[in-house]
N, C-alpha and C. Protein backbone atom coordinates (compact mmCIF):
# COMPACT_ATOMS: atom_id res chain seq x y z
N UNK A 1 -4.85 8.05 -11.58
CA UNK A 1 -5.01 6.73 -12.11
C UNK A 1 -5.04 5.74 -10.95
N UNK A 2 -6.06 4.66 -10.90
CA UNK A 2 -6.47 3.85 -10.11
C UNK A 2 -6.33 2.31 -10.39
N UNK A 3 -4.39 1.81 -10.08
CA UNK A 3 -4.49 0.82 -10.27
C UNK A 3 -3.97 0.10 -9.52
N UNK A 4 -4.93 -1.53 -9.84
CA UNK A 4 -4.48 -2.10 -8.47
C UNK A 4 -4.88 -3.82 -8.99
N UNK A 5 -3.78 -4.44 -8.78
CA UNK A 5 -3.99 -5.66 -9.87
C UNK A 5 -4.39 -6.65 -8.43
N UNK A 6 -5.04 -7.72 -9.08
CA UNK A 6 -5.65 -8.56 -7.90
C UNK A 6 -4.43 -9.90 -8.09
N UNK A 7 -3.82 -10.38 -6.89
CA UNK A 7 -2.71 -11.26 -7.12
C UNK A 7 -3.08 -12.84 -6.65
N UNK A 8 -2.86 -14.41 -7.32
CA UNK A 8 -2.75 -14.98 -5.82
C UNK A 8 -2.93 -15.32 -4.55
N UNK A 9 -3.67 -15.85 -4.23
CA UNK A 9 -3.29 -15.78 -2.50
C UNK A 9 -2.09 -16.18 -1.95
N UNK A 10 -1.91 -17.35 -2.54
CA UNK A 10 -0.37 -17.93 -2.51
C UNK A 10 0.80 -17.69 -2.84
N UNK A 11 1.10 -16.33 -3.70
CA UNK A 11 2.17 -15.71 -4.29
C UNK A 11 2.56 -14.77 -2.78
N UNK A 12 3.91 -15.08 -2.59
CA UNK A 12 4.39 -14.51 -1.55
C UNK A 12 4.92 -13.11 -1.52
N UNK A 13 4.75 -12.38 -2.87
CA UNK A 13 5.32 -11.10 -3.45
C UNK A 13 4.34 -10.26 -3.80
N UNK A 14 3.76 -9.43 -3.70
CA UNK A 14 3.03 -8.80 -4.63
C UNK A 14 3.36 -6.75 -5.56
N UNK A 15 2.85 -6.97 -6.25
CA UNK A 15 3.12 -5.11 -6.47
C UNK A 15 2.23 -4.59 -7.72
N UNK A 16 1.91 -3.49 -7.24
CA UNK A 16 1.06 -2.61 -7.98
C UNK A 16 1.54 -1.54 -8.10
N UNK A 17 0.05 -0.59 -8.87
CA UNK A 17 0.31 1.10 -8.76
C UNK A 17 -0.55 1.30 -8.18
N UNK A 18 -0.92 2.04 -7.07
CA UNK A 18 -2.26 3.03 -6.77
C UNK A 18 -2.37 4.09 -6.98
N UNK A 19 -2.85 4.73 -7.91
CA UNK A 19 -3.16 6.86 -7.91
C UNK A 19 -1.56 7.12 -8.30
N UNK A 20 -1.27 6.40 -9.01
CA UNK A 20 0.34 6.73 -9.67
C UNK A 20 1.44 6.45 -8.83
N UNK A 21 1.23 5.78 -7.56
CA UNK A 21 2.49 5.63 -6.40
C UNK A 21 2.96 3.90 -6.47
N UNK A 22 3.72 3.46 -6.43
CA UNK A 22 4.08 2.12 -6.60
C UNK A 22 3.87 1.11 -5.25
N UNK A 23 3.27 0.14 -5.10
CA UNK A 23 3.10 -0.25 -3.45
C UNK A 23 3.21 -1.55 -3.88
N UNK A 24 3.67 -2.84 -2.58
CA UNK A 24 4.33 -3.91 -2.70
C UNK A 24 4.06 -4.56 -1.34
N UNK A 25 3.83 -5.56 -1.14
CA UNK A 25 4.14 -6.46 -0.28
C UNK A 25 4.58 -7.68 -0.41
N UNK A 26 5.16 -7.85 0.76
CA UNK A 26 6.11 -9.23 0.79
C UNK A 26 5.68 -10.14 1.98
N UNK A 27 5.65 -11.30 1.64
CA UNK A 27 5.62 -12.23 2.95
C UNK A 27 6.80 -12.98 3.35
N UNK A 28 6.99 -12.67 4.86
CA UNK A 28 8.03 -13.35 5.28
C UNK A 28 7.60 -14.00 6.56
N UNK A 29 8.13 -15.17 7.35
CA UNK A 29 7.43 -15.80 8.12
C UNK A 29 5.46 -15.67 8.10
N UNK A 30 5.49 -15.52 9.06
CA UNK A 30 4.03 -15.32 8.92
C UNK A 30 3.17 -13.98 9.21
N UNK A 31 4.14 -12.89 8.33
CA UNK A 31 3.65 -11.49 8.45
C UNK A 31 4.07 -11.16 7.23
N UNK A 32 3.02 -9.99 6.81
CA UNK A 32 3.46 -9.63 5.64
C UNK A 32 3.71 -8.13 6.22
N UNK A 33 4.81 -7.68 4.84
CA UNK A 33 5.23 -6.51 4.67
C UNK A 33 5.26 -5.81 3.78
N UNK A 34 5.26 -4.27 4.30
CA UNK A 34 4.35 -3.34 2.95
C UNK A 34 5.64 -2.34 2.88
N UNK A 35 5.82 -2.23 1.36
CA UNK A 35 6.19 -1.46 0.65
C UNK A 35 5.77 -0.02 -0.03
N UNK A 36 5.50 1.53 0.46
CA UNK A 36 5.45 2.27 -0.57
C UNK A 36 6.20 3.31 -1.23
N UNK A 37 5.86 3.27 -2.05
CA UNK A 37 6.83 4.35 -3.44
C UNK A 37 8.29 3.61 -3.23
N UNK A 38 8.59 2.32 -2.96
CA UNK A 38 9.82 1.33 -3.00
C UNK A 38 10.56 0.94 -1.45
N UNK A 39 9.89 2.13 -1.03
CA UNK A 39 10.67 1.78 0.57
C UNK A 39 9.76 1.21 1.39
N UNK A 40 10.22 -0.17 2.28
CA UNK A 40 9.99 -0.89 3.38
C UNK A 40 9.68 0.05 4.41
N UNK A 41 8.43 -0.15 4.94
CA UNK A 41 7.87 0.58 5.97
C UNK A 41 7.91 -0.58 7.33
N UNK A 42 9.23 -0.43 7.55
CA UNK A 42 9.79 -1.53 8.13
C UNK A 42 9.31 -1.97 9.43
N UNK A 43 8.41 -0.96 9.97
CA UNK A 43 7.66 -1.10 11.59
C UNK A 43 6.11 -1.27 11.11
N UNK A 44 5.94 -1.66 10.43
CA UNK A 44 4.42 -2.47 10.05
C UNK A 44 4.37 -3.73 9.32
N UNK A 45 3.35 -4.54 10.26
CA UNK A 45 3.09 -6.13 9.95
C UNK A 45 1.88 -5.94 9.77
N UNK A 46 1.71 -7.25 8.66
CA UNK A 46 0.21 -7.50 8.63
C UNK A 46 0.40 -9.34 8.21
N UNK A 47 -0.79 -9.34 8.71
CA UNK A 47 -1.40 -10.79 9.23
C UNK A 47 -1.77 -11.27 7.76
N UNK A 48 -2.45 -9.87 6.74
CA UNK A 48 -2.60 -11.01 5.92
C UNK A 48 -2.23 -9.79 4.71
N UNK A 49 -2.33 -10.81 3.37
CA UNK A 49 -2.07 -9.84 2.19
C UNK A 49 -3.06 -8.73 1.72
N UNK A 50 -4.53 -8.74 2.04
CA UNK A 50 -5.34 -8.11 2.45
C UNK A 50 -5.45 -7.33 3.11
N UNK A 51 -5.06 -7.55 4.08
CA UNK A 51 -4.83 -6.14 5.07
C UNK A 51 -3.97 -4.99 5.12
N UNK A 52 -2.66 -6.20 4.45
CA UNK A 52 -1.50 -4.89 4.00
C UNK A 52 -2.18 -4.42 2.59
N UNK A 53 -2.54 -4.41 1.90
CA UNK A 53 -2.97 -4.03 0.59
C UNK A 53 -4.09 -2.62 1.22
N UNK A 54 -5.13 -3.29 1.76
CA UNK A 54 -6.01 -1.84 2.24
C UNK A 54 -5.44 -0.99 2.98
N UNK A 55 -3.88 -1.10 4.09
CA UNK A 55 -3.50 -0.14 4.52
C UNK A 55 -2.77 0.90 3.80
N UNK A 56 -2.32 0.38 2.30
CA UNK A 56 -1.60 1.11 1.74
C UNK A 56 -2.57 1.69 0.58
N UNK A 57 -3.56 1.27 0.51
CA UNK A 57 -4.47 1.96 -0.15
C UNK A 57 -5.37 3.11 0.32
N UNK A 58 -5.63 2.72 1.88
CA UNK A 58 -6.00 4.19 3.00
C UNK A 58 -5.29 4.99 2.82
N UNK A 59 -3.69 4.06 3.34
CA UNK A 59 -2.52 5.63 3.67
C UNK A 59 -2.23 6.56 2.49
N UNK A 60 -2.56 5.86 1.56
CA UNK A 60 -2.36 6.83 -0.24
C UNK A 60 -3.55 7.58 -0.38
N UNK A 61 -4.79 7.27 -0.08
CA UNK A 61 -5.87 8.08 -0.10
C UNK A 61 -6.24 8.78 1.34
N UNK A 62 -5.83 8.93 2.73
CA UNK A 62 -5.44 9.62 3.53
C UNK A 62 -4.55 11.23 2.92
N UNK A 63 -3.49 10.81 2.48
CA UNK A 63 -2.59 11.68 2.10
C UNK A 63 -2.92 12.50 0.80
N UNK A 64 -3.21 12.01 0.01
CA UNK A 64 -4.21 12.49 -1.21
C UNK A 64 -5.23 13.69 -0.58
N UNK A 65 -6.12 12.86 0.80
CA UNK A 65 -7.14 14.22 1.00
C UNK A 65 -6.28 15.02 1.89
N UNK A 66 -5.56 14.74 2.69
CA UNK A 66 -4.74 16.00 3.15
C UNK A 66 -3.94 17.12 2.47
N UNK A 67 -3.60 16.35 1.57
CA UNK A 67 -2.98 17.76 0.41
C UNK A 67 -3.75 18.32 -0.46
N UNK A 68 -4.85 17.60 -0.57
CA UNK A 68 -6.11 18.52 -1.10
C UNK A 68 -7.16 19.64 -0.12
N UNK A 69 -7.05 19.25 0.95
CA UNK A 69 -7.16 20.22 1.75
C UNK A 69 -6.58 21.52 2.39
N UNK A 70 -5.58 20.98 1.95
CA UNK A 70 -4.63 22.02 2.67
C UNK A 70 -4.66 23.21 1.17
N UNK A 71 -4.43 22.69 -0.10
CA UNK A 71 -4.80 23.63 -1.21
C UNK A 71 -5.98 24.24 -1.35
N UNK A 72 -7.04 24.00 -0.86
CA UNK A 72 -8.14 23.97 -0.86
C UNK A 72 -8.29 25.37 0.42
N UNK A 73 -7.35 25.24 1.78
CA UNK A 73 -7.57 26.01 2.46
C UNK A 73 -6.45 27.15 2.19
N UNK A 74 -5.65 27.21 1.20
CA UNK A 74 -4.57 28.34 1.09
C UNK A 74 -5.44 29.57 0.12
């Protein structure tokens, strides 16, 4: 399941689902911070809410094709 709600620009919070995993960002000073499956991925900034949003949407579909590969090669 592929969901992913469009927020705000100005809302300093955000959170979704992607492919069933829960992901979040927060803005604090002038970096935002990304949340997945509830935990603070506390050594990554992003500049904008956009950017954290597509990194956590790569890193979920990154990981997705790696465990499909790896089944795929057993």
């Amino acid at each position: 399941m592929y969901v992913v709600a469009e927020n705000p620009p100005d809302q300093e919070f955000w959170s979704s689902v992607y492919q069933g995993r829960p992901i979040a960002a927060l803005h604090r000073g002038d970096r935002w911070h990304v949340y997945l499956d509830h935990v603070l991925l506390h050594k990554l900034e992003f500049a904008t809410a956009a950017h954290a949003k597509a990194w956590l949407i790569n890193r979920i579909d990154q990981q997705y094709t790696q465990r499909l590969q790896r089944a795929l090669a057993a």
